[in-house]
N, C-alpha and C. Protein backbone atom coordinates (compact mmCIF):
# COMPACT_ATOMS: atom_id res chain seq x y z
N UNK A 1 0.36 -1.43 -0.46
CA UNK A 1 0.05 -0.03 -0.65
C UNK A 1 1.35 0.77 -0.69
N UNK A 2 1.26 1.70 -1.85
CA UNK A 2 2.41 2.63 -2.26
C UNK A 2 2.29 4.00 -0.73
N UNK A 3 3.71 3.89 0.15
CA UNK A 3 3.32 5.15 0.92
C UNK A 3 3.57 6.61 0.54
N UNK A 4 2.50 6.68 0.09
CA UNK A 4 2.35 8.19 -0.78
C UNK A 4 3.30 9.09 -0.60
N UNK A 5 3.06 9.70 0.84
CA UNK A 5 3.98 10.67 1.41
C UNK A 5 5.20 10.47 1.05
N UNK A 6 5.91 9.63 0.54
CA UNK A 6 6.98 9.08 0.15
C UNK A 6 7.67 8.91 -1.20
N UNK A 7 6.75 8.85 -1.73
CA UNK A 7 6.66 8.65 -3.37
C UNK A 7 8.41 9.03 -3.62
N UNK A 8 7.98 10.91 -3.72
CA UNK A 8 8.70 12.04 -4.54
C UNK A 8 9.09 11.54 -5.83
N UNK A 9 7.97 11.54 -6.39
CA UNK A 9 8.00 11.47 -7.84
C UNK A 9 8.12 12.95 -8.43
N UNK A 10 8.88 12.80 -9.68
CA UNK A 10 8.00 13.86 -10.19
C UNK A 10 7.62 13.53 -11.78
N UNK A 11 7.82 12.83 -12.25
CA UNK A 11 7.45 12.04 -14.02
C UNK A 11 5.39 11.61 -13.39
N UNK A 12 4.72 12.23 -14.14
CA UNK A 12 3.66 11.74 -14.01
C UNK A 12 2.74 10.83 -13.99
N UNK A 13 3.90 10.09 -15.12
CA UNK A 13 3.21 8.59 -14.75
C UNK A 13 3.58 7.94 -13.94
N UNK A 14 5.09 7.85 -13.15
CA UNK A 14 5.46 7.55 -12.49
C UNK A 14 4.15 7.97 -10.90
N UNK A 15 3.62 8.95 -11.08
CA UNK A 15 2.90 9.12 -10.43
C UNK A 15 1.69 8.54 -10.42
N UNK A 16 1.10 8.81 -11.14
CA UNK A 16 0.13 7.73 -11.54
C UNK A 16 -0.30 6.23 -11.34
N UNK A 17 1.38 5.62 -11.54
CA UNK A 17 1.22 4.06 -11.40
C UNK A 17 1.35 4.10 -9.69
N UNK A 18 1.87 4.90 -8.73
CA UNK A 18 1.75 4.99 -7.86
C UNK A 18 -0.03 5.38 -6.82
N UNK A 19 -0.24 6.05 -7.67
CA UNK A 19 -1.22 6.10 -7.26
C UNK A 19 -2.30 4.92 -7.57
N UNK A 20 -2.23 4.48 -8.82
CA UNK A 20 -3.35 3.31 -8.83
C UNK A 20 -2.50 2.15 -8.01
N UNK A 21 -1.53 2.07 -8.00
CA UNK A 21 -1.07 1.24 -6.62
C UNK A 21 -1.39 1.44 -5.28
N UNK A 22 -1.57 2.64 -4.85
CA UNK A 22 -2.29 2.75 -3.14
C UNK A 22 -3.65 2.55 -3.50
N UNK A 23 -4.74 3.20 -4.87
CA UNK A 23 -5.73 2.86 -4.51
C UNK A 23 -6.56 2.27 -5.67
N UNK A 24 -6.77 0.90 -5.91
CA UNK A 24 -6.89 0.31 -7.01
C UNK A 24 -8.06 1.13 -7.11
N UNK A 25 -9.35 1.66 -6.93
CA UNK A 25 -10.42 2.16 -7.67
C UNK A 25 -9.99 3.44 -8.77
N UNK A 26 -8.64 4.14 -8.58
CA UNK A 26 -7.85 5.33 -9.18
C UNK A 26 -7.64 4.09 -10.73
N UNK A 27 -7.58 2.99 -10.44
CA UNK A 27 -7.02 2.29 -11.59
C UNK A 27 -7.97 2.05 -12.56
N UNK A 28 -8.95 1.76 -12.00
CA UNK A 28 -10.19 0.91 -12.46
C UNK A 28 -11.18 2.48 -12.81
N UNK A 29 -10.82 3.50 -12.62
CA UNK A 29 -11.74 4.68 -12.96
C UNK A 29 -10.81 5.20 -13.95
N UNK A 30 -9.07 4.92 -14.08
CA UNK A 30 -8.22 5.53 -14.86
C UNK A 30 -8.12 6.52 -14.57
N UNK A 31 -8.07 7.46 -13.56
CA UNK A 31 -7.24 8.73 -13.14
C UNK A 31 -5.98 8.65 -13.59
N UNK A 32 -5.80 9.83 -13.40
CA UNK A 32 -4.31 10.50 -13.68
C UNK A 32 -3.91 11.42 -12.32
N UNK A 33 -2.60 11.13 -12.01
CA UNK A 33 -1.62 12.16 -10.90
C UNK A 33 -0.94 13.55 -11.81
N UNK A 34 -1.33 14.22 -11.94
CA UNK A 34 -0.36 15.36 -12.32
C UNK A 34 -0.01 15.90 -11.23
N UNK A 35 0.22 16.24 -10.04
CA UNK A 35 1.54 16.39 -9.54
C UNK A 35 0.58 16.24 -7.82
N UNK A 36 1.38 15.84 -7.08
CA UNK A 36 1.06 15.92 -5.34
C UNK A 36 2.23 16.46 -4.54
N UNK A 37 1.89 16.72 -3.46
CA UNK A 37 2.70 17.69 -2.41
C UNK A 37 2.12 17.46 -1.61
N UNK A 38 2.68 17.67 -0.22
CA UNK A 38 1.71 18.28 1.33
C UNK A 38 0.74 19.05 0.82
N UNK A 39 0.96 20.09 -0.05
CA UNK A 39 0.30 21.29 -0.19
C UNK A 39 -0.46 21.33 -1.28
N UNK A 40 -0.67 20.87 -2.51
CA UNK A 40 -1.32 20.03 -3.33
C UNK A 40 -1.34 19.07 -4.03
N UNK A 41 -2.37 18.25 -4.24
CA UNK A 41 -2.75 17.39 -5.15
C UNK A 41 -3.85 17.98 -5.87
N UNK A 42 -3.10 17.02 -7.31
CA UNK A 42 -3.71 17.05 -8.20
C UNK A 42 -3.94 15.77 -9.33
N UNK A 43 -5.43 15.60 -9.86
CA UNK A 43 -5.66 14.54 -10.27
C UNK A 43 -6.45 14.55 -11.37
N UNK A 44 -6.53 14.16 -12.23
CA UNK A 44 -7.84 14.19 -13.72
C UNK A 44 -8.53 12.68 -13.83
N UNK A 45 -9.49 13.09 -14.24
CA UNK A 45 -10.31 12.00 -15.11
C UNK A 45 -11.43 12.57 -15.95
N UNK A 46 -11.39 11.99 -17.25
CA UNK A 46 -11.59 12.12 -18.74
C UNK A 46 -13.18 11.58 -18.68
N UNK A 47 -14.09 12.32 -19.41
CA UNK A 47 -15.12 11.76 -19.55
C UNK A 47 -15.23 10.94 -20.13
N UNK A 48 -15.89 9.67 -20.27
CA UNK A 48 -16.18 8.57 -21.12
C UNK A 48 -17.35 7.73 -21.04
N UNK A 49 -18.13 6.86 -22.06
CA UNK A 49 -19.20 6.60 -21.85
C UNK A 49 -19.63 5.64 -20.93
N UNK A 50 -18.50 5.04 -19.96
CA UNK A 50 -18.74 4.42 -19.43
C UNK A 50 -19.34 4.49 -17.80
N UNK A 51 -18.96 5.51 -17.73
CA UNK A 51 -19.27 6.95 -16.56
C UNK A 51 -20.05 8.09 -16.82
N UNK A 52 -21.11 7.94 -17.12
CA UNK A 52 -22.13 8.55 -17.71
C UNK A 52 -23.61 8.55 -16.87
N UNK A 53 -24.22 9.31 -16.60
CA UNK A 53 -25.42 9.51 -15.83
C UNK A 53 -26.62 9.70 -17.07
N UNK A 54 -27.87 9.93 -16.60
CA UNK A 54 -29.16 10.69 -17.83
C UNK A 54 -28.10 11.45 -18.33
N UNK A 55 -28.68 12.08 -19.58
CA UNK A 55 -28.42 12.79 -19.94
C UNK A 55 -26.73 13.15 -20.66
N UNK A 56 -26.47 12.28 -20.53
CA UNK A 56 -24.58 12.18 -20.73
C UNK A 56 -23.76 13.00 -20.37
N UNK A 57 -24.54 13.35 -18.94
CA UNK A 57 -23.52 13.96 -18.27
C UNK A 57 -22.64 12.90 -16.97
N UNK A 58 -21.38 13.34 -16.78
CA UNK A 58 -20.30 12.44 -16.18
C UNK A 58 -21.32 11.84 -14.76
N UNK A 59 -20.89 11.09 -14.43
CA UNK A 59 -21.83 10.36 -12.92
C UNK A 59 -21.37 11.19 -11.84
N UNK A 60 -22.19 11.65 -11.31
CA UNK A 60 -21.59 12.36 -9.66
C UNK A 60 -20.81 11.59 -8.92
N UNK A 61 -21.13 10.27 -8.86
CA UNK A 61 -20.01 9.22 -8.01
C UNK A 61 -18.99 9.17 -8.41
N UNK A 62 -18.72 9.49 -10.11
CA UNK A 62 -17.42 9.44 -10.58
C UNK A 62 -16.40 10.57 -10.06
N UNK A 63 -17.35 11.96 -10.20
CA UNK A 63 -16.61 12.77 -9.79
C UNK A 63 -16.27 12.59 -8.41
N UNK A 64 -17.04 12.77 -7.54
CA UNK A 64 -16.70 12.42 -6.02
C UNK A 64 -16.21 11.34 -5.74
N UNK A 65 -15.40 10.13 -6.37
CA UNK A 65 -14.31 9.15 -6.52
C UNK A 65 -13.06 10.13 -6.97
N UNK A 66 -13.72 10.80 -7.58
CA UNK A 66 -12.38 11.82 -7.87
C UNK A 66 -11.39 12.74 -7.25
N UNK A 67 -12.91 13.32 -6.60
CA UNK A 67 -12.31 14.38 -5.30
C UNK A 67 -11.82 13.39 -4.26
N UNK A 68 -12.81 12.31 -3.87
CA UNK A 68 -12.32 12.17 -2.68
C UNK A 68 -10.88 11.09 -2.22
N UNK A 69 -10.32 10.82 -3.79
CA UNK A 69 -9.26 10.17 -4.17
C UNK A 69 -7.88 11.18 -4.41
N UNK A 70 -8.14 12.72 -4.43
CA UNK A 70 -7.32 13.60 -4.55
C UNK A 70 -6.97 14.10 -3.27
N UNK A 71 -8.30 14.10 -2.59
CA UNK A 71 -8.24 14.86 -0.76
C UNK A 71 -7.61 13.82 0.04
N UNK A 72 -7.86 12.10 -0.43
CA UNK A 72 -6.85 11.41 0.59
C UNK A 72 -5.40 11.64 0.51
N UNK A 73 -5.05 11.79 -0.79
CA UNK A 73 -3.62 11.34 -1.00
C UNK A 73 -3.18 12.93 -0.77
N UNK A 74 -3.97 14.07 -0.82
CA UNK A 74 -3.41 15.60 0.11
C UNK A 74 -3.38 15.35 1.91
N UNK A 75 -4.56 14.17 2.32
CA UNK A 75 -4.56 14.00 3.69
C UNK A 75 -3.58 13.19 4.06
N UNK A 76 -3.38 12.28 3.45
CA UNK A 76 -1.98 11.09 3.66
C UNK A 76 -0.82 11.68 3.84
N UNK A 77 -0.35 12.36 2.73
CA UNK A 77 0.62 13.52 2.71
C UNK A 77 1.13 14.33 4.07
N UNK A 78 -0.12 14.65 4.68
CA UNK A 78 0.25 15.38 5.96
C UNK A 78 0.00 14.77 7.36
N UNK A 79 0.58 13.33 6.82
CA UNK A 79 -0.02 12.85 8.16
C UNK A 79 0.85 13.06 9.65
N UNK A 80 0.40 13.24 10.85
CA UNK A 80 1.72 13.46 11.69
C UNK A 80 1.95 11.84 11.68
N UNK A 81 3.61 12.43 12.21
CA UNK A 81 4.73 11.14 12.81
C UNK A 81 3.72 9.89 13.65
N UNK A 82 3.90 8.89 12.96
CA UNK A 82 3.35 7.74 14.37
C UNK A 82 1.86 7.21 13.54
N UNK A 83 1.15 8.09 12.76
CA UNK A 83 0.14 8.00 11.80
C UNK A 83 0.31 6.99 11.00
N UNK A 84 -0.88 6.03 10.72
CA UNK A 84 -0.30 4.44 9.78
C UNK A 84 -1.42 4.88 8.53
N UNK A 85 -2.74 5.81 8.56
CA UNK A 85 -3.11 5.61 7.66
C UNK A 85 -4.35 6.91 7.88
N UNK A 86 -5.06 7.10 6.87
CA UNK A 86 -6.39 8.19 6.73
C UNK A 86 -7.65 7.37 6.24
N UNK A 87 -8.89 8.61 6.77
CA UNK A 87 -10.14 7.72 6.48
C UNK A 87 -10.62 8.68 6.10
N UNK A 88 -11.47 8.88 4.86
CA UNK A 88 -12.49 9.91 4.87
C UNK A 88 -13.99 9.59 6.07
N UNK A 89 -14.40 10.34 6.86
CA UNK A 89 -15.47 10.18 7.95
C UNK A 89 -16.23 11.73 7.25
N UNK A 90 -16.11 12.48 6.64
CA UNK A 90 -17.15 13.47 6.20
C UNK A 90 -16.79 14.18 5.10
N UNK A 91 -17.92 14.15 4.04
CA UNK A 91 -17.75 14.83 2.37
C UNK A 91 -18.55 15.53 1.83
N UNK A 92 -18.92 16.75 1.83
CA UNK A 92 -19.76 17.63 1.64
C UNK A 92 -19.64 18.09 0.22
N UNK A 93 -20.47 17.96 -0.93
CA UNK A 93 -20.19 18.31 -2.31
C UNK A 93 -21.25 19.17 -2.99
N UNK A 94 -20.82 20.12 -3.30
CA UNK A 94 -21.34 21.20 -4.24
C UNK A 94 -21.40 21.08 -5.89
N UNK A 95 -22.29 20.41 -6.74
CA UNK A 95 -22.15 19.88 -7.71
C UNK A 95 -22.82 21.55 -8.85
N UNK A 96 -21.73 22.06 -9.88
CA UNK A 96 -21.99 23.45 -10.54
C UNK A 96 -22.66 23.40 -12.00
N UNK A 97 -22.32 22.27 -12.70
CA UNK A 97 -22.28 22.10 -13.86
C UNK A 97 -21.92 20.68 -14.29
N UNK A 98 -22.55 20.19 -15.27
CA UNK A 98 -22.71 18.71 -15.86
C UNK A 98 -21.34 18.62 -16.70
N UNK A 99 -20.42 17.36 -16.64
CA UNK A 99 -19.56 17.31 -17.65
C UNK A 99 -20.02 16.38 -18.89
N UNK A 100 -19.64 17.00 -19.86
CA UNK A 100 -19.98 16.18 -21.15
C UNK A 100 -19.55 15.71 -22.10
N UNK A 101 -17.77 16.02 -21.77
CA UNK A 101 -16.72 16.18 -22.46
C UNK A 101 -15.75 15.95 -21.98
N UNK A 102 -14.40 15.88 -22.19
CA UNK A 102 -13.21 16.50 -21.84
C UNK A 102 -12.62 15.57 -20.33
N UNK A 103 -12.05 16.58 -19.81
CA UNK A 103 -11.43 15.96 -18.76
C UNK A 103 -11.71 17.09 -17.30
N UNK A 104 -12.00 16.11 -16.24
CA UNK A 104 -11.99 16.85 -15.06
C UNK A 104 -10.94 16.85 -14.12
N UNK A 105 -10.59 18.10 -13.76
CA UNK A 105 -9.02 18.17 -12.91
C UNK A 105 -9.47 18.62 -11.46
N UNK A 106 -9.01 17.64 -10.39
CA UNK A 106 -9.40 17.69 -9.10
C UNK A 106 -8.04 18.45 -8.61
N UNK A 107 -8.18 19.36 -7.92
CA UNK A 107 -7.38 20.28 -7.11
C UNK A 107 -7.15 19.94 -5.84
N UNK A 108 -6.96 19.84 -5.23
CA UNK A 108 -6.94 19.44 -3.24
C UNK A 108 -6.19 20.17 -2.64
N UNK A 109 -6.03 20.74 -1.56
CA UNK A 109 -5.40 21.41 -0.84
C UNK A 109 -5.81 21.14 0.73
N UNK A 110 -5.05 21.35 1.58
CA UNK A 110 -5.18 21.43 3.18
C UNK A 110 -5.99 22.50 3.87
N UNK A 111 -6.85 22.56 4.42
CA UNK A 111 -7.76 23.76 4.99
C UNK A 111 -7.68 23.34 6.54
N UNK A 112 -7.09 21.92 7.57
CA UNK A 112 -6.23 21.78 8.59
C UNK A 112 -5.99 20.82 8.79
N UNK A 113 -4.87 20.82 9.38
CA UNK A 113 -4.00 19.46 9.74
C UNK A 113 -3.91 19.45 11.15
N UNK A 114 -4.42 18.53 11.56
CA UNK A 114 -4.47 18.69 13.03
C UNK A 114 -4.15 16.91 13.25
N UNK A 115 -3.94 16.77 15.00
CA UNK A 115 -3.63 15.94 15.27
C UNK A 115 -4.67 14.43 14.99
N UNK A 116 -6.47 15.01 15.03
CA UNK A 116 -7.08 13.55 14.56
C UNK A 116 -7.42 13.68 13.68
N UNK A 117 -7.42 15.07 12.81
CA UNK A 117 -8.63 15.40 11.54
C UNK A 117 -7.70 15.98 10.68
N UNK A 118 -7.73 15.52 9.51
CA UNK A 118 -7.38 16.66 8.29
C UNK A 118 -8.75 17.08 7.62
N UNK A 119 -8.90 18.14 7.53
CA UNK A 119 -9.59 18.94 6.75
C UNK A 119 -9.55 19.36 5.54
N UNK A 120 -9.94 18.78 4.08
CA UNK A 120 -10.21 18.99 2.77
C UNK A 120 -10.39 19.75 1.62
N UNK A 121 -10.04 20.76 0.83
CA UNK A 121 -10.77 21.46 0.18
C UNK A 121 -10.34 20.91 -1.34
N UNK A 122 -11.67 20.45 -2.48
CA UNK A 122 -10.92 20.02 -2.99
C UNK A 122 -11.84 20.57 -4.11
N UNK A 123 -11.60 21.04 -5.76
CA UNK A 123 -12.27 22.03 -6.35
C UNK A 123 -12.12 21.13 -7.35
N UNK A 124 -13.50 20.88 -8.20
CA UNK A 124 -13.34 20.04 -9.91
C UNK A 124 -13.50 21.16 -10.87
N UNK A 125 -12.89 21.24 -11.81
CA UNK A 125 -12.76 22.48 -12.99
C UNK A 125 -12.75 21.12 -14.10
N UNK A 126 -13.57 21.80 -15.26
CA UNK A 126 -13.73 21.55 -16.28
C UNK A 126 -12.27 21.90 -17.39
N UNK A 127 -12.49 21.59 -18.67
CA UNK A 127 -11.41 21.90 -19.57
C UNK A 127 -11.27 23.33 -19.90
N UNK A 128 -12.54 23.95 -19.55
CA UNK A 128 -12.34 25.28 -19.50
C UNK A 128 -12.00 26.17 -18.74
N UNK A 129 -11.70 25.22 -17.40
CA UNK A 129 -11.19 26.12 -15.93
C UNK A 129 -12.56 26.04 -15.37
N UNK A 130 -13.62 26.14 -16.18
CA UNK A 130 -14.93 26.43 -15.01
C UNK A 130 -15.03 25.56 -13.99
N UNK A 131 -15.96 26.09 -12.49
CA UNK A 131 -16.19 24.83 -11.91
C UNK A 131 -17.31 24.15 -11.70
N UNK A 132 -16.91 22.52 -11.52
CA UNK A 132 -17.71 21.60 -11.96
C UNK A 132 -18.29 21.48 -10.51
N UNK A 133 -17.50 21.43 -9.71
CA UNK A 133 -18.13 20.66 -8.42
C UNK A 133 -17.11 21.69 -7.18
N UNK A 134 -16.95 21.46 -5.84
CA UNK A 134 -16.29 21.96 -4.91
C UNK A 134 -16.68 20.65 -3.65
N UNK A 135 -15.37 20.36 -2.85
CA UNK A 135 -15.89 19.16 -2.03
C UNK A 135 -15.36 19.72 -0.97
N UNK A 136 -15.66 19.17 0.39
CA UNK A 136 -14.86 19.89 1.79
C UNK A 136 -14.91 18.52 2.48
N UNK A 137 -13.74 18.01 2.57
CA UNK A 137 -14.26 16.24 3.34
C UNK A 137 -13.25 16.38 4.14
N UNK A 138 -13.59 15.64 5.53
CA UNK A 138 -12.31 15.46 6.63
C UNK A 138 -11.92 14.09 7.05
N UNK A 139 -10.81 13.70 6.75
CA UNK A 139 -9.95 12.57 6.80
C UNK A 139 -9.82 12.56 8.69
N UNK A 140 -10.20 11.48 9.02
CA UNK A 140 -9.47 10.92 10.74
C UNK A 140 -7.98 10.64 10.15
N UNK A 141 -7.31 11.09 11.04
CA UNK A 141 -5.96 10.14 11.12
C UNK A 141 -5.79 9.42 11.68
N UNK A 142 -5.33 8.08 10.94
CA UNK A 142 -5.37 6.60 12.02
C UNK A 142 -4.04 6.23 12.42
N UNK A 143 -4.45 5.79 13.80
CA UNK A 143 -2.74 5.59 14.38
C UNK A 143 -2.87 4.11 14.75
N UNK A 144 -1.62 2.99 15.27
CA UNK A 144 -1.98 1.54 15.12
C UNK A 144 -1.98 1.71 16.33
N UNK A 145 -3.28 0.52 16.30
CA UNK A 145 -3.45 -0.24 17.71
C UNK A 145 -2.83 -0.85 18.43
């Protein structure tokens, strides 16, 4: 596993291959890193027919692989000193609008960083800026045994 917090990339694919290196499902869904920080991450994935629900709209699991693949690597990011790793333990998702097209861009940001919990906020926008979804999930921070 690539240690995120560490990366400091800034070439996007360079980001990218990093990221499907910490988390092979980012590989196997084909996300994209456009840029991470403590303070945000950010991530896309493209509609395609292979990720498709009724109706040809994108799969909700896809998206919420999405978010909750953007909120780790914002929770990893801030992990305190002595911290070996993050878990998502709660994901609350607000689903706005069907994608049918295009590409979805996951936003993430910190809402708290505390000593066992990071706290999530992570927003899906469509190609048009609209939003698709909104997630609030809280990462444990894991320390070694």
């Amino acid at each position: 596993m690539v240690p995120i917090r560490r990366v400091g990339l800034n070439d996007p694919m360079d980001l990218t291959k990093a990221l499907h290196d910490a988390m092979s499902l980012c590989a196997t869904l084909d996300m994209r890193a456009v840029q991470w920080s403590p303070e945000v991450v950010e991530l896309e994935l493209d509609w395609d027919e292979s990720r498709l629900t009724t109706g040809g709209g994108m799969h909700g699991g896809a998206l919420m692989a999405l978010a909750d693949s953007a909120g780790a690597v914002v929770a990893f990011s801030n992990l305190p000193e002595g911290a070996v790793g993050t878990s998502t333990i709660e994901s609350k998702t607000n689903f706005f609008r069907a994608v049918r097209s295009g590409t979805v861009r996951a936003v993430s940001t910190p809402l708290h960083i505390g000593r066992t919990t990071i706290v999530v906020d992570t927003e899906l926008r469509d190609d048009a800026g609209k939003l698709v979804a909104r997630v609030t999930q809280t990462q444990i921070v894991l320390m070694p045994s």
